[in-house]
C-alpha atoms as a PDB file:
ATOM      1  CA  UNK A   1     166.839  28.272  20.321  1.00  0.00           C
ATOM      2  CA  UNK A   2     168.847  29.123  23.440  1.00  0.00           C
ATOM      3  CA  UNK A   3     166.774  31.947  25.405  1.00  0.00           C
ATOM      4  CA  UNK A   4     164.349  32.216  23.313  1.00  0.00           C
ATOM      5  CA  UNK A   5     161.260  33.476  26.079  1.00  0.00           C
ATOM      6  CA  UNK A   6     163.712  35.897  26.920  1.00  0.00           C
ATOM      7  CA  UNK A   7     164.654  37.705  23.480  1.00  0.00           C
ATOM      8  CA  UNK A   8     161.167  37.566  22.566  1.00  0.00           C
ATOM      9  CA  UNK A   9     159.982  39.671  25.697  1.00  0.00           C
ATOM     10  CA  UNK A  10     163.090  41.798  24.520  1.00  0.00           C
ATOM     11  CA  UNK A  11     161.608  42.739  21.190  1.00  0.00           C
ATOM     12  CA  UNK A  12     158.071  43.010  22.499  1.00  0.00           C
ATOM     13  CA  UNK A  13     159.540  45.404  25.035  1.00  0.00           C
ATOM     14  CA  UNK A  14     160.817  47.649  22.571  1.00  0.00           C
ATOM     15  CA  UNK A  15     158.260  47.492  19.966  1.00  0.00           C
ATOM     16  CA  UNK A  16     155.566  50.662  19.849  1.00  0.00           C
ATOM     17  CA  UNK A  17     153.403  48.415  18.100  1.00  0.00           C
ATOM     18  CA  UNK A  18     151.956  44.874  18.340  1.00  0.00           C
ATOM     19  CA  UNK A  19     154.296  41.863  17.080  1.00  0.00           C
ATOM     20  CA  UNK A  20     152.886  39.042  15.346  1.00  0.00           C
ATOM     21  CA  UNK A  21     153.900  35.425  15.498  1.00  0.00           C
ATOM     22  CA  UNK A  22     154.977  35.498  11.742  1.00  0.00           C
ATOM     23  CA  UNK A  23     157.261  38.557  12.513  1.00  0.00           C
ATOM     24  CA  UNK A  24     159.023  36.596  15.325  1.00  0.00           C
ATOM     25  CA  UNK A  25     159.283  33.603  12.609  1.00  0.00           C
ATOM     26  CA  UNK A  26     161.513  35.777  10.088  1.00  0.00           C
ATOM     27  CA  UNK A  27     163.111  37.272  12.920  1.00  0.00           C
ATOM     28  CA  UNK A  28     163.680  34.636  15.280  1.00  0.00           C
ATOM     29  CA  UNK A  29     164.685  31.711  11.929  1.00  0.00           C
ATOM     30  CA  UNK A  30     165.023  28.771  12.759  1.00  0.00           C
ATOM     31  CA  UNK A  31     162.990  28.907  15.612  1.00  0.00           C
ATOM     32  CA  UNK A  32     159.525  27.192  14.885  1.00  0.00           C
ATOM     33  CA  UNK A  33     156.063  28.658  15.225  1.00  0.00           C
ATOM     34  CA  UNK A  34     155.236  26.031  17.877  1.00  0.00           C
ATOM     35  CA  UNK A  35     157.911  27.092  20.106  1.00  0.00           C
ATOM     36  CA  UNK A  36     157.329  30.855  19.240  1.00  0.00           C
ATOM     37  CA  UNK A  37     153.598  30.189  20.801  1.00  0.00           C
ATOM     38  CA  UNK A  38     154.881  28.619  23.286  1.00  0.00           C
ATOM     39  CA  UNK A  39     157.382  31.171  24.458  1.00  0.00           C
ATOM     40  CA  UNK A  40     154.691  33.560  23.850  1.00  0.00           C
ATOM     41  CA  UNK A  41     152.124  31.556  25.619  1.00  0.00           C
ATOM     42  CA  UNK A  42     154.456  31.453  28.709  1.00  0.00           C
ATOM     43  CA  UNK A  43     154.875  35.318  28.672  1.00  0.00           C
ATOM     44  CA  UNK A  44     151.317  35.606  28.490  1.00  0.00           C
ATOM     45  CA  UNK A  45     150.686  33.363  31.823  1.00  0.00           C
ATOM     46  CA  UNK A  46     153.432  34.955  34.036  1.00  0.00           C
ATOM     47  CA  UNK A  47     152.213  38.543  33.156  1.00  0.00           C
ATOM     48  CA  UNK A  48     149.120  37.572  34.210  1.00  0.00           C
ATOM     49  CA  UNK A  49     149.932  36.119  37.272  1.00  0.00           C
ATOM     50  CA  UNK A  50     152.095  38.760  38.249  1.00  0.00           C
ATOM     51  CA  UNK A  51     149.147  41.382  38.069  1.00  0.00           C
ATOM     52  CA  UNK A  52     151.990  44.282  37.685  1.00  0.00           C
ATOM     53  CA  UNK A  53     152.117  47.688  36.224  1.00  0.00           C
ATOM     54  CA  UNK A  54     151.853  46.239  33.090  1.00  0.00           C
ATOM     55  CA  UNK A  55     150.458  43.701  30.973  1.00  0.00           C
ATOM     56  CA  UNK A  56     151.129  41.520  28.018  1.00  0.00           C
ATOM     57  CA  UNK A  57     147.935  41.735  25.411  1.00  0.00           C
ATOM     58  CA  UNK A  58     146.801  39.726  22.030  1.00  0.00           C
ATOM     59  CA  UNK A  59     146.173  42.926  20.138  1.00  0.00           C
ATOM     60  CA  UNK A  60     145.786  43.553  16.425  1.00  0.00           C
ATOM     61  CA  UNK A  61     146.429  39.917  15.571  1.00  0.00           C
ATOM     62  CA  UNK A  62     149.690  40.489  17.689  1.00  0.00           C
ATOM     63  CA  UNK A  63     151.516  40.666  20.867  1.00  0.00           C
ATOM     64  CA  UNK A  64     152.079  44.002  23.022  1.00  0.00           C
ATOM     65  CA  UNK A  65     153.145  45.592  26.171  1.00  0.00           C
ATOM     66  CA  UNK A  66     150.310  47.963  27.827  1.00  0.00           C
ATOM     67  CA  UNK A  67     149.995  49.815  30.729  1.00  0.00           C
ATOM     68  CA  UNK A  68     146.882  48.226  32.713  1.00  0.00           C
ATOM     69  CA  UNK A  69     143.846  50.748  32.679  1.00  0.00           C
ATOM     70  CA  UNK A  70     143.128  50.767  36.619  1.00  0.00           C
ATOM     71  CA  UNK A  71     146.822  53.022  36.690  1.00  0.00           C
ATOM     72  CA  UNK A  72     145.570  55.797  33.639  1.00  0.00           C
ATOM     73  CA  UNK A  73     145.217  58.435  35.817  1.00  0.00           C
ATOM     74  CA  UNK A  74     148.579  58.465  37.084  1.00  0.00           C
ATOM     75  CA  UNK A  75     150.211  57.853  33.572  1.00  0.00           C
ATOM     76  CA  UNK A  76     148.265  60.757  32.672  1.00  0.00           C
ATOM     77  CA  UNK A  77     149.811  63.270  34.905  1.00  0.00           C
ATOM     78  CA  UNK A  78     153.339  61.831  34.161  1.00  0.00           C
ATOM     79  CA  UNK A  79     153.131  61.814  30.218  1.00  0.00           C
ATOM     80  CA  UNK A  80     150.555  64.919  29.805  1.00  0.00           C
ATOM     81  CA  UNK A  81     149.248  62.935  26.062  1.00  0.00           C
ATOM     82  CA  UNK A  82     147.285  65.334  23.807  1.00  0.00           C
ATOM     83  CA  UNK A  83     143.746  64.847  23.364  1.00  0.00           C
ATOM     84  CA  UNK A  84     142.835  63.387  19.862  1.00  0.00           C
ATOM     85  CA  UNK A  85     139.315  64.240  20.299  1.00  0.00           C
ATOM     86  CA  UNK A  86     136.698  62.556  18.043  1.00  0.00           C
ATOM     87  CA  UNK A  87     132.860  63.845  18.114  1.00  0.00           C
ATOM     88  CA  UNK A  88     129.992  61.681  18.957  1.00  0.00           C
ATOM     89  CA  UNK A  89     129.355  61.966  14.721  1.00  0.00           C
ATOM     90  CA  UNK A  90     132.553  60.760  14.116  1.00  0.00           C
ATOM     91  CA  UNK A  91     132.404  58.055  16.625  1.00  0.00           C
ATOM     92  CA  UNK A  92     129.116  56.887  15.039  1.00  0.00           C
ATOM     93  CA  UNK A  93     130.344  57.019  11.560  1.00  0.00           C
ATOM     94  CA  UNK A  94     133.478  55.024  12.555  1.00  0.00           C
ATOM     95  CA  UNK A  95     131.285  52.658  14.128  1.00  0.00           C
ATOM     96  CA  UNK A  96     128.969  51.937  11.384  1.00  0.00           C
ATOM     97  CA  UNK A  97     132.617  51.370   9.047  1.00  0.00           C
ATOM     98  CA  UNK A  98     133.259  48.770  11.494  1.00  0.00           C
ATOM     99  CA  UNK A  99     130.217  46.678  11.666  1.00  0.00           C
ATOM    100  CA  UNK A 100     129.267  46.882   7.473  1.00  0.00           C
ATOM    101  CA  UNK A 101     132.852  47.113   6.550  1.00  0.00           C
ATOM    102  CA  UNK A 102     133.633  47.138   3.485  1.00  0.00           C
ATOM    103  CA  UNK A 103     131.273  50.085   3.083  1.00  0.00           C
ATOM    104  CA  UNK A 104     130.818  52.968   0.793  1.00  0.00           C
ATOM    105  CA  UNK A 105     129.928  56.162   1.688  1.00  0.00           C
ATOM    106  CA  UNK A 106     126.360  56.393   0.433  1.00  0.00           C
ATOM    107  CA  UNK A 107     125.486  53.018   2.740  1.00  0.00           C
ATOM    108  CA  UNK A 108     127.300  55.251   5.923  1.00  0.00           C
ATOM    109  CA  UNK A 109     125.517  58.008   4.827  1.00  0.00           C
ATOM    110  CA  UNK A 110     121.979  56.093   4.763  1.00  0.00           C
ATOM    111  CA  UNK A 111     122.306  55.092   7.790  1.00  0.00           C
ATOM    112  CA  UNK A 112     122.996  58.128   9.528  1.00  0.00           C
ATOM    113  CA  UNK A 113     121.150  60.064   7.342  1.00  0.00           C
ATOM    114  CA  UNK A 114     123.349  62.979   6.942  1.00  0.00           C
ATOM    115  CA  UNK A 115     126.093  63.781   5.036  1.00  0.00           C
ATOM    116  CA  UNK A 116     129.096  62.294   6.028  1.00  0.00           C
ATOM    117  CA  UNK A 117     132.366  63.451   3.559  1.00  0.00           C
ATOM    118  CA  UNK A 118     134.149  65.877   6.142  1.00  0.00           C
ATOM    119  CA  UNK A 119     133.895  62.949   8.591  1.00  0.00           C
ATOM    120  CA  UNK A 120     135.401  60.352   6.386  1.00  0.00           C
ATOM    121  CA  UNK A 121     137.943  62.111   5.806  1.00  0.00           C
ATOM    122  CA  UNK A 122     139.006  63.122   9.164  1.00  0.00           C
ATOM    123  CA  UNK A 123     138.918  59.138   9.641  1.00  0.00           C
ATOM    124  CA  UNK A 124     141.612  58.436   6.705  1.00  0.00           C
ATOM    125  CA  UNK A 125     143.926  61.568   8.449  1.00  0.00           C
ATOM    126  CA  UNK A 126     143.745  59.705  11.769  1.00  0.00           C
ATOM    127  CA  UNK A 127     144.295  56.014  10.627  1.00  0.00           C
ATOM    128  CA  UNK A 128     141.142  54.363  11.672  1.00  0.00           C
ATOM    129  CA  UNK A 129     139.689  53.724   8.310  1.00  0.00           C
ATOM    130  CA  UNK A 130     141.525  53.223   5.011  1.00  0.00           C
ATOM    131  CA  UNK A 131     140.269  52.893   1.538  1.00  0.00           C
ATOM    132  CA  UNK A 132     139.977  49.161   0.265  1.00  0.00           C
ATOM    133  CA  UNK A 133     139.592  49.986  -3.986  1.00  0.00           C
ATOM    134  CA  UNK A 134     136.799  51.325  -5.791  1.00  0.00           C
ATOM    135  CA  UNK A 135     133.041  49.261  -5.904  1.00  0.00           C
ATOM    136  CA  UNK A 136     132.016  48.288  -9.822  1.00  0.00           C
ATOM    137  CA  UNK A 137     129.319  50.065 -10.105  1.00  0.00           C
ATOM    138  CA  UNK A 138     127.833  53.122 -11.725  1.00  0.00           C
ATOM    139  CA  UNK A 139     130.413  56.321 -10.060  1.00  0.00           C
ATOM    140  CA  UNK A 140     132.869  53.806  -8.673  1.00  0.00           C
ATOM    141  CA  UNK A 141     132.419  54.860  -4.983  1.00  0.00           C
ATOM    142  CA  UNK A 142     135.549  54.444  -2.863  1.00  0.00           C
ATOM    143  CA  UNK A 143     135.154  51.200   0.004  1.00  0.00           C
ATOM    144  CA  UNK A 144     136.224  51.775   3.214  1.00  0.00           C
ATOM    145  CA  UNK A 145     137.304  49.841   6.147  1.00  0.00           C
ATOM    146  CA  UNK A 146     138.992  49.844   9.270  1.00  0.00           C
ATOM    147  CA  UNK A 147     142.958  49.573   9.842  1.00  0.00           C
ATOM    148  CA  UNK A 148     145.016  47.903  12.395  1.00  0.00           C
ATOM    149  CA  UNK A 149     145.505  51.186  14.223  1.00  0.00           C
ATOM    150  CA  UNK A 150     142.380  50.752  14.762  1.00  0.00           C
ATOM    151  CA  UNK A 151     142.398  47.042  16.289  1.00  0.00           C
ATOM    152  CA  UNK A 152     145.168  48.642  18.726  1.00  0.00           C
ATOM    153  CA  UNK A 153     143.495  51.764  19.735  1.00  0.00           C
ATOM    154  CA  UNK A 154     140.240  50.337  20.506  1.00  0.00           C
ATOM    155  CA  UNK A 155     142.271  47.089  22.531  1.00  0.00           C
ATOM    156  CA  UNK A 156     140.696  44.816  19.846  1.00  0.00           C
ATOM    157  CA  UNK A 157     143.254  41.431  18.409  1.00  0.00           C
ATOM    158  CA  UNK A 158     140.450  41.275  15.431  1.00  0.00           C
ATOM    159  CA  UNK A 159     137.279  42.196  14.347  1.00  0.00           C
ATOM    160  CA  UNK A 160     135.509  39.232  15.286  1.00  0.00           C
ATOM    161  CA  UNK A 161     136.278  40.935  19.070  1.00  0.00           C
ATOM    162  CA  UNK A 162     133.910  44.369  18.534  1.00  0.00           C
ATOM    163  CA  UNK A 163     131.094  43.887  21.103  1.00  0.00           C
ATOM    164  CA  UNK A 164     127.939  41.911  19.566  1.00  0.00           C
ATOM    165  CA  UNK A 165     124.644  43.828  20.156  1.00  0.00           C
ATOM    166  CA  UNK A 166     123.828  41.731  23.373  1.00  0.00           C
ATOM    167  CA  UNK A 167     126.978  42.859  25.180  1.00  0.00           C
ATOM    168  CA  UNK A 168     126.166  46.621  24.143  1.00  0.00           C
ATOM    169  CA  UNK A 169     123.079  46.482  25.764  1.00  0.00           C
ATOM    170  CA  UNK A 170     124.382  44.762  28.747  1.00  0.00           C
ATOM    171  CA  UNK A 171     126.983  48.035  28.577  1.00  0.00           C
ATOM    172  CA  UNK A 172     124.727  50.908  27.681  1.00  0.00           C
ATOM    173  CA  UNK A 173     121.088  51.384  29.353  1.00  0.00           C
ATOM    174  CA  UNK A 174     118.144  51.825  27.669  1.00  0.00           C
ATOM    175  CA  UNK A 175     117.833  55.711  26.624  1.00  0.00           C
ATOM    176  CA  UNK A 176     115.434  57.743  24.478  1.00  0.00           C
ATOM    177  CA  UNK A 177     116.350  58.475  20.663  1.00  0.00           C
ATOM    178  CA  UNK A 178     117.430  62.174  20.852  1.00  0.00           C
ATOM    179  CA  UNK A 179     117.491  62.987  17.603  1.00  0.00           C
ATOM    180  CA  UNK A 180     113.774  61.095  16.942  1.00  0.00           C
ATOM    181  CA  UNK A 181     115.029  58.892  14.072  1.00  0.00           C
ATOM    182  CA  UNK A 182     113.608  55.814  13.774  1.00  0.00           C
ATOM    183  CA  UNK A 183     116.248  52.843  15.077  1.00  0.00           C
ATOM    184  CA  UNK A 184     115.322  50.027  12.730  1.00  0.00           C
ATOM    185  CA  UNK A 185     118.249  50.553  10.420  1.00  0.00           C
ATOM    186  CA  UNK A 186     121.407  50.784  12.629  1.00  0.00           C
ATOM    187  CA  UNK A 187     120.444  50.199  16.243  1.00  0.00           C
ATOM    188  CA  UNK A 188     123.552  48.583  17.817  1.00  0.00           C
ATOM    189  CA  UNK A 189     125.788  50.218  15.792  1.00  0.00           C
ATOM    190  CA  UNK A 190     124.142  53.607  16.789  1.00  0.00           C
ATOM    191  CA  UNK A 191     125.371  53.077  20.527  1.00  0.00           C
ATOM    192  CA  UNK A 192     128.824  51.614  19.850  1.00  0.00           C
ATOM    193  CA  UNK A 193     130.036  55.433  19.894  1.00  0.00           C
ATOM    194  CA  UNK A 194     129.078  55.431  23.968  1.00  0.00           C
ATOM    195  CA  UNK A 195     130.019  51.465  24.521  1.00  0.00           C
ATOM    196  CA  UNK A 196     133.644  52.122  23.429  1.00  0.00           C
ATOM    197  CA  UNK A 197     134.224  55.133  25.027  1.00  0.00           C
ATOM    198  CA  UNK A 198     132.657  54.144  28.510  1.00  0.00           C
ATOM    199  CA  UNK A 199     134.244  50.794  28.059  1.00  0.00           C
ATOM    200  CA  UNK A 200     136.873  49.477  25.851  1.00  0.00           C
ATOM    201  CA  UNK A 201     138.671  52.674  25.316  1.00  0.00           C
ATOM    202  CA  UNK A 202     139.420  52.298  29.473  1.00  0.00           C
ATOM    203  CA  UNK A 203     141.049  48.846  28.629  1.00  0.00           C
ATOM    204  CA  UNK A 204     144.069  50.028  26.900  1.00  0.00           C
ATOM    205  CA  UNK A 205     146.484  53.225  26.999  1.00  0.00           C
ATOM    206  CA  UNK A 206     147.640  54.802  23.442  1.00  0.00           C
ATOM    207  CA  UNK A 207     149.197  57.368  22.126  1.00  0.00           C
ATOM    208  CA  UNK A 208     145.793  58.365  20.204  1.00  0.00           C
ATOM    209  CA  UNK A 209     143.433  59.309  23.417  1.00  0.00           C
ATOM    210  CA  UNK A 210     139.967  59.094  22.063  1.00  0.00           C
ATOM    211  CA  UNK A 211     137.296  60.741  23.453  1.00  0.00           C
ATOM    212  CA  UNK A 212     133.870  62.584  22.780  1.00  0.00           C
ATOM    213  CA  UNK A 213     133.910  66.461  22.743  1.00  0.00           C
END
């Protein structure tokens, strides 16, 4: 297909979310997947080199425009976003979703060891968690699990990219339990709250600005 780098940076361009290769395919027919990846693959190189205001990212299993993080502070003043503020609770119940996904609510709320319902439920209003059916046993609990909003507001293309424990403690020094609970149940997934906010959450601007109260 004649052009085809260029009308796929077109659509990328003005996309607010990411593309994937299989939505280029229906849109872009006949054009083949190799020479969609290609294009895309090419994009993906001159961004790079070009080290510009912006960047071309593999996020959510798709393709996307995004400010680079070293120019947030300037964006900032310029757009004014509103604060979508998540607590350190919610952070930590999102977190555990992530890593046990899928999850009921009783497992979540094992592992913290409070009561988690209000939290959950601020999760499914935002769009970071979403409910996957019902688990076959005795009260048919509801099974949760992340979304792709929350791939793209955490910079992540899939799951298999959430930081393994290792990195987090590379990230996060060691620091004393404040609450006293003991740490043999959920000890990497109790830090990811601080290791995304103090680090992937400065790779990537979105509309959603997360951030502990």
């Amino acid at each position: 297909m004649k052009d085809l780098k260029n009308i796929i940076e077109s659509i990328l361009f003005v996309s607010n979310t990411p593309v994937s290769i299989g939505n280029l395919k229906n849109i872009l027919n006949p054009a083949d997947t190799g020479n969609i990846k290609g294009a895309l693959d090419s994009l993906l190189n001159e961004y790079n080199t070009r080290q510009g205001g912006f960047e071309l990212r593999r996020v959510a299993d798709g393709y996307q425009f995004c400010t680079r993080a070293e120019y947030t502070p300037w964006i900032k003043r310029f757009i004014h976003p509103p604060a979508a503020n998540l607590s350190k609770a919610a952070l930590e119940t999102l977190a555990i979703i992530a890593y046990k996904q899928p999850v009921i609510r009783s497992d979540v709320e094992y592992i913290r060891g409070v009561e988690c319902g209000g939290i959950i439920r601020l999760l499914l209003k935002r769009n970071l968690i979403r409910v996957l059916g019902r688990k076959e046993i005795p009260g048919r609990p509801l099974i949760y699990a992340t979304t792709k909003l929350f791939l793209e507001v955490f910079d992540l293309n899939n799951l298999q990219d959430l930081p393994t424990p290792i990195e987090i403690q590379d990230i996060i020094p060691d620091e004393p339990d404040e609450r006293n609970e003991p740490n043999d149940k959920f000890d990497h997934q109790k830090e990811l709250d601080k290791s995304l906010n103090e680090h992937n959450l400065t790779k990537t601007q979105k509309n959603l600005d997360l951030k502990p109260k």
